[in-house]
PDB file of N, CA and C in Angstrom:
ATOM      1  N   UNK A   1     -10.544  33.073   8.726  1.00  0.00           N
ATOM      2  CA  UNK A   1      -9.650  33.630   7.754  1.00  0.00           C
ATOM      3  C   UNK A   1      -8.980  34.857   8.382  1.00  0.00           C
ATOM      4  N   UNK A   2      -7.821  34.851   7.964  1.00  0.00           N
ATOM      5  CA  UNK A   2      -6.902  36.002   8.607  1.00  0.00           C
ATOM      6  C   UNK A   2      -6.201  36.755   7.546  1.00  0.00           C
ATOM      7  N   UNK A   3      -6.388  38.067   7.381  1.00  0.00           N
ATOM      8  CA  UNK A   3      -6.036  38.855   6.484  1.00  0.00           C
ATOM      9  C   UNK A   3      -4.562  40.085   7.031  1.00  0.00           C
ATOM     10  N   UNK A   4      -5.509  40.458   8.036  1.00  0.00           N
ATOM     11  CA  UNK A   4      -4.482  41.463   8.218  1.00  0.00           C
ATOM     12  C   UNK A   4      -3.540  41.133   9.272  1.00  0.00           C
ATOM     13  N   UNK A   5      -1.876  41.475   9.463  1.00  0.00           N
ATOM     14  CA  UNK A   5      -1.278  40.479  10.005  1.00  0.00           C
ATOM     15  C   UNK A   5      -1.073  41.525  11.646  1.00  0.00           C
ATOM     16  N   UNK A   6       0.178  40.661  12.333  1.00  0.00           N
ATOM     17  CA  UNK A   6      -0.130  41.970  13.471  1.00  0.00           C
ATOM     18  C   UNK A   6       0.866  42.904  13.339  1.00  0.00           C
ATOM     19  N   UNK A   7       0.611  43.893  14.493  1.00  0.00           N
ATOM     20  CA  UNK A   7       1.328  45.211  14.245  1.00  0.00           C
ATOM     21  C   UNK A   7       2.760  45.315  13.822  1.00  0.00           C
ATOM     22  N   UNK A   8       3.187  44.459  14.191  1.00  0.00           N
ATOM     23  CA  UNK A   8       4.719  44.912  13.822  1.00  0.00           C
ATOM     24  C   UNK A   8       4.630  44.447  12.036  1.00  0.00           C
ATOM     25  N   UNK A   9       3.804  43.092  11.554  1.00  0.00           N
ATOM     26  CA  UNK A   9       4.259  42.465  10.270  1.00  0.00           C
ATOM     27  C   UNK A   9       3.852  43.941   9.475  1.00  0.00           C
ATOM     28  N   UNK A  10       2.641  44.419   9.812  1.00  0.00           N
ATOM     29  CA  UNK A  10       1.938  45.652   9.504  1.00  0.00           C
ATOM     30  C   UNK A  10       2.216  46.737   8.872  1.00  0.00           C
ATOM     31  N   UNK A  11       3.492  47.024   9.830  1.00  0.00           N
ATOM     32  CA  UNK A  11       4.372  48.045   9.457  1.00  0.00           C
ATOM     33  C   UNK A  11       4.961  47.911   8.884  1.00  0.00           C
ATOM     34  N   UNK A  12       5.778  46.941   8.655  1.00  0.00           N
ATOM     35  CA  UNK A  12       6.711  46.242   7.451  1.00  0.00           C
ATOM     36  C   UNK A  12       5.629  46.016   6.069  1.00  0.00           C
ATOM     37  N   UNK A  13       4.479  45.825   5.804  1.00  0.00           N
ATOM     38  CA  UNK A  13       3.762  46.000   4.975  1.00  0.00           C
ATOM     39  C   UNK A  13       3.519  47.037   4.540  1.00  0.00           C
ATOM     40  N   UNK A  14       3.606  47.793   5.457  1.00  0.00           N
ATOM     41  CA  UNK A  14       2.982  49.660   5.386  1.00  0.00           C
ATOM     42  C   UNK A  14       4.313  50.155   4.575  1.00  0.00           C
ATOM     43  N   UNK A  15       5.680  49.792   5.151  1.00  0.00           N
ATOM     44  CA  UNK A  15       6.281  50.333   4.423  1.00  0.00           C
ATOM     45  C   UNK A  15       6.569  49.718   3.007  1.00  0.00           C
ATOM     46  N   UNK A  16       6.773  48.608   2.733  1.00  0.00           N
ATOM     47  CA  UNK A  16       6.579  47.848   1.458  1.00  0.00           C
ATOM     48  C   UNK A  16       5.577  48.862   0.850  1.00  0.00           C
ATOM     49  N   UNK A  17       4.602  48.960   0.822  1.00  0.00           N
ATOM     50  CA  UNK A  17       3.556  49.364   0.413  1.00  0.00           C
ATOM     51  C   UNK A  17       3.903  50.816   0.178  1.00  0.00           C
ATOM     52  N   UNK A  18       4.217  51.665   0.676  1.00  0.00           N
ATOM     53  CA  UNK A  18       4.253  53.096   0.739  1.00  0.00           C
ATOM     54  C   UNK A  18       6.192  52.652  -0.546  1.00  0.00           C
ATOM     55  N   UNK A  19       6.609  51.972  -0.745  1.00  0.00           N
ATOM     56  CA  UNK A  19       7.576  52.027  -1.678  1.00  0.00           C
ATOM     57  C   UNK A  19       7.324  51.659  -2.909  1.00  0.00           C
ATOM     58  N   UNK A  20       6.349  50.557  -3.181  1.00  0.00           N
ATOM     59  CA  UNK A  20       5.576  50.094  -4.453  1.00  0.00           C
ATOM     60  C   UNK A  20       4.710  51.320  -4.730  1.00  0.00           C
ATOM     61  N   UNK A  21       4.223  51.998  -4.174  1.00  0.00           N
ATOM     62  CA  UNK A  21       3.422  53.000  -4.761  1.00  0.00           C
ATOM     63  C   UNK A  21       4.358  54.152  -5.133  1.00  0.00           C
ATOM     64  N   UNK A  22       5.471  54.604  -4.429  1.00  0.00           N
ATOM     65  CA  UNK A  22       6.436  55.835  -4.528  1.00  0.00           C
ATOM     66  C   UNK A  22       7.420  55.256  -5.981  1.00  0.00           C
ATOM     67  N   UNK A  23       7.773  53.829  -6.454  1.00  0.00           N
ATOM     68  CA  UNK A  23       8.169  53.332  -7.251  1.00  0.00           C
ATOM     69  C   UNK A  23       7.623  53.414  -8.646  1.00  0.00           C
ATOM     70  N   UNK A  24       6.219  53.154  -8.399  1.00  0.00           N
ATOM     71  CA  UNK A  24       5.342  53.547  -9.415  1.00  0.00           C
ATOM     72  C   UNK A  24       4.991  51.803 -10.199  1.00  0.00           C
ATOM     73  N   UNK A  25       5.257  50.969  -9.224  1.00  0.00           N
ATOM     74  CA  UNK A  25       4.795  49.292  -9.100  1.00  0.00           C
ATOM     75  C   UNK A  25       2.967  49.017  -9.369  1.00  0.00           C
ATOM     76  N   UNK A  26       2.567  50.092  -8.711  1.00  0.00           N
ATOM     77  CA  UNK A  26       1.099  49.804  -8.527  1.00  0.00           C
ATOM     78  C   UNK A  26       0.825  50.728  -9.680  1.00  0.00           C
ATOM     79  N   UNK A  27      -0.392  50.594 -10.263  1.00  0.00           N
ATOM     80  CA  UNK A  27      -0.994  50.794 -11.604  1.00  0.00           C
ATOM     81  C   UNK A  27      -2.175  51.790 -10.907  1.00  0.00           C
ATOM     82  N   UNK A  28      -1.997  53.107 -11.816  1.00  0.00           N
ATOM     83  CA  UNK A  28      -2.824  54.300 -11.281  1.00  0.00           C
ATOM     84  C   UNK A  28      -2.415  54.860  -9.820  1.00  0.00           C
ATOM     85  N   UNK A  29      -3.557  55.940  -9.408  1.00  0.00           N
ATOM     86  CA  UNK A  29      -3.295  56.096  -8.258  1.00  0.00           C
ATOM     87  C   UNK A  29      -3.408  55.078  -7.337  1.00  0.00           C
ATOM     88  N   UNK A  30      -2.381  54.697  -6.155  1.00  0.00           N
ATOM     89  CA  UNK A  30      -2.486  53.776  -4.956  1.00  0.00           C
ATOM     90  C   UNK A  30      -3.416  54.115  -4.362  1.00  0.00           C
ATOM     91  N   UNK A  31      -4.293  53.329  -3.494  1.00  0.00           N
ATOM     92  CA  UNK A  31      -4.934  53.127  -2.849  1.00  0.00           C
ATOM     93  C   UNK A  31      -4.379  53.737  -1.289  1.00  0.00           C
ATOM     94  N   UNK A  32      -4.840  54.685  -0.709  1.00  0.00           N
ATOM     95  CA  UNK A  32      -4.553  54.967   0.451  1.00  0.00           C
ATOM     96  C   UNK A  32      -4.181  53.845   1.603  1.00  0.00           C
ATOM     97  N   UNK A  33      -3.117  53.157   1.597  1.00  0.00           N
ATOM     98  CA  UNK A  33      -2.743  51.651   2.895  1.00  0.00           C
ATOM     99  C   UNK A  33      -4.065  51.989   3.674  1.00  0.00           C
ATOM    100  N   UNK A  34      -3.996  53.140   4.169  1.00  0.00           N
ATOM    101  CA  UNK A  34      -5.555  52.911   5.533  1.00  0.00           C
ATOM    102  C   UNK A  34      -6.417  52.282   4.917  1.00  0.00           C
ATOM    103  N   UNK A  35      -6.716  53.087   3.826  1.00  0.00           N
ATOM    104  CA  UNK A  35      -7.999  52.504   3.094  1.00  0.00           C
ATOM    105  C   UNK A  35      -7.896  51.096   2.939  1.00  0.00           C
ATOM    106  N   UNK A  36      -7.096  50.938   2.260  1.00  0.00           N
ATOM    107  CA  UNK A  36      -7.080  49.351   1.526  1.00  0.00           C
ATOM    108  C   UNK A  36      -6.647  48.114   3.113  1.00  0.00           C
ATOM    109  N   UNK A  37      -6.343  48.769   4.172  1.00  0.00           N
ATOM    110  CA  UNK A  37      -6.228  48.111   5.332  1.00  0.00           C
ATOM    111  C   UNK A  37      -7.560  47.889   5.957  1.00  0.00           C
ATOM    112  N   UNK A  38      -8.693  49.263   6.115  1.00  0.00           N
ATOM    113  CA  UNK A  38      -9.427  49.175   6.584  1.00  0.00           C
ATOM    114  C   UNK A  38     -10.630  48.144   5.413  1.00  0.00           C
ATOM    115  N   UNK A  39     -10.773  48.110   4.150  1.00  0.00           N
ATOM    116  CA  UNK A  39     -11.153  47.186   3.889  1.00  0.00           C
ATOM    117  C   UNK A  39     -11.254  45.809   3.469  1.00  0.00           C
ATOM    118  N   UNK A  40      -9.788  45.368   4.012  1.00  0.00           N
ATOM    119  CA  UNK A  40      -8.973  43.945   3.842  1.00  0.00           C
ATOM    120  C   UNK A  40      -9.639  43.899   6.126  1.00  0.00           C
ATOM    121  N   UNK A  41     -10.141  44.935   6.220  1.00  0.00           N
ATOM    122  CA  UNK A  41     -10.217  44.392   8.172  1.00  0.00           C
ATOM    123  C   UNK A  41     -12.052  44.006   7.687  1.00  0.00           C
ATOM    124  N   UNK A  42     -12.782  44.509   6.920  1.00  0.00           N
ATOM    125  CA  UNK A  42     -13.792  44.559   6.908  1.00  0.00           C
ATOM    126  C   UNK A  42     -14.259  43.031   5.956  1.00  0.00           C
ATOM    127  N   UNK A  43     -13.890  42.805   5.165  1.00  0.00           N
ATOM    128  CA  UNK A  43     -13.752  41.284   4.570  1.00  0.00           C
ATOM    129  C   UNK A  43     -13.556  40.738   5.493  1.00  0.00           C
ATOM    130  N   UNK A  44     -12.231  40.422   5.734  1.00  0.00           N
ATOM    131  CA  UNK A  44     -12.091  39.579   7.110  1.00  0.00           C
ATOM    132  C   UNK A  44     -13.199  39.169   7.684  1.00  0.00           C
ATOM    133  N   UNK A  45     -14.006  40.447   8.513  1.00  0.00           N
ATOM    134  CA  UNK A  45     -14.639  40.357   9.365  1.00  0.00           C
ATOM    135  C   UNK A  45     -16.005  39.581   8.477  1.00  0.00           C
ATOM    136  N   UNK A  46     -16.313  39.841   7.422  1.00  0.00           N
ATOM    137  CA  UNK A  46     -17.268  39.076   6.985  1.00  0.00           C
ATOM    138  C   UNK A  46     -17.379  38.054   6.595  1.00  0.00           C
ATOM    139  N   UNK A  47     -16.062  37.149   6.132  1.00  0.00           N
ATOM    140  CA  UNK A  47     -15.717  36.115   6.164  1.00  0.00           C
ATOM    141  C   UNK A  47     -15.438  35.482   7.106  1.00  0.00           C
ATOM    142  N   UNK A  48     -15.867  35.870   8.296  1.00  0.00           N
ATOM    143  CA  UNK A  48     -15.359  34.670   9.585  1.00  0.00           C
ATOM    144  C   UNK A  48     -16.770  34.957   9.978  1.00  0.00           C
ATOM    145  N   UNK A  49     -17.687  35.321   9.448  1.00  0.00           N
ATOM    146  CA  UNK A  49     -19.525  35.012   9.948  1.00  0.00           C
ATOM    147  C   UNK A  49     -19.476  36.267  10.499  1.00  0.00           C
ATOM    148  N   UNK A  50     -19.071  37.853  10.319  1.00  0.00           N
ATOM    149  CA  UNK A  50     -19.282  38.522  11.471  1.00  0.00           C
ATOM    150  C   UNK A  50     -20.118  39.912   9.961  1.00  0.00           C
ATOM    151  N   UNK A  51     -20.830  40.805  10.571  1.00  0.00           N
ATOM    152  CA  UNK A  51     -20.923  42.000   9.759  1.00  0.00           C
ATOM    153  C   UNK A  51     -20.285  42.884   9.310  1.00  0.00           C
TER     154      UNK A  51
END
């Protein structure tokens, strides 16, 4: 399973992302992108058999 895409799609996500939250799209405070990147890398990783 592949979650997070590569660097360049990334950034184009990052910024999507940093405009849905400045828009006021996302509900409550946004989720810090690192954050919510670093645990969309950590699923991943546990869904392909890894810790």
């Amino acid at each position: 399973m592949k979650l997070i895409p590569d660097a360049e799609a990334l950034k184009v996500l990052e910024a999507d992302y940093k405009k849905m939250a400045d828009d006021g799209v996302l509900l409550d405070d946004a989720e810090p992108f690192e954050k919510l990147i670093k645990r969309c890398r950590e699923l991943e990783r546990w869904a392909n058999g890894g810790v």
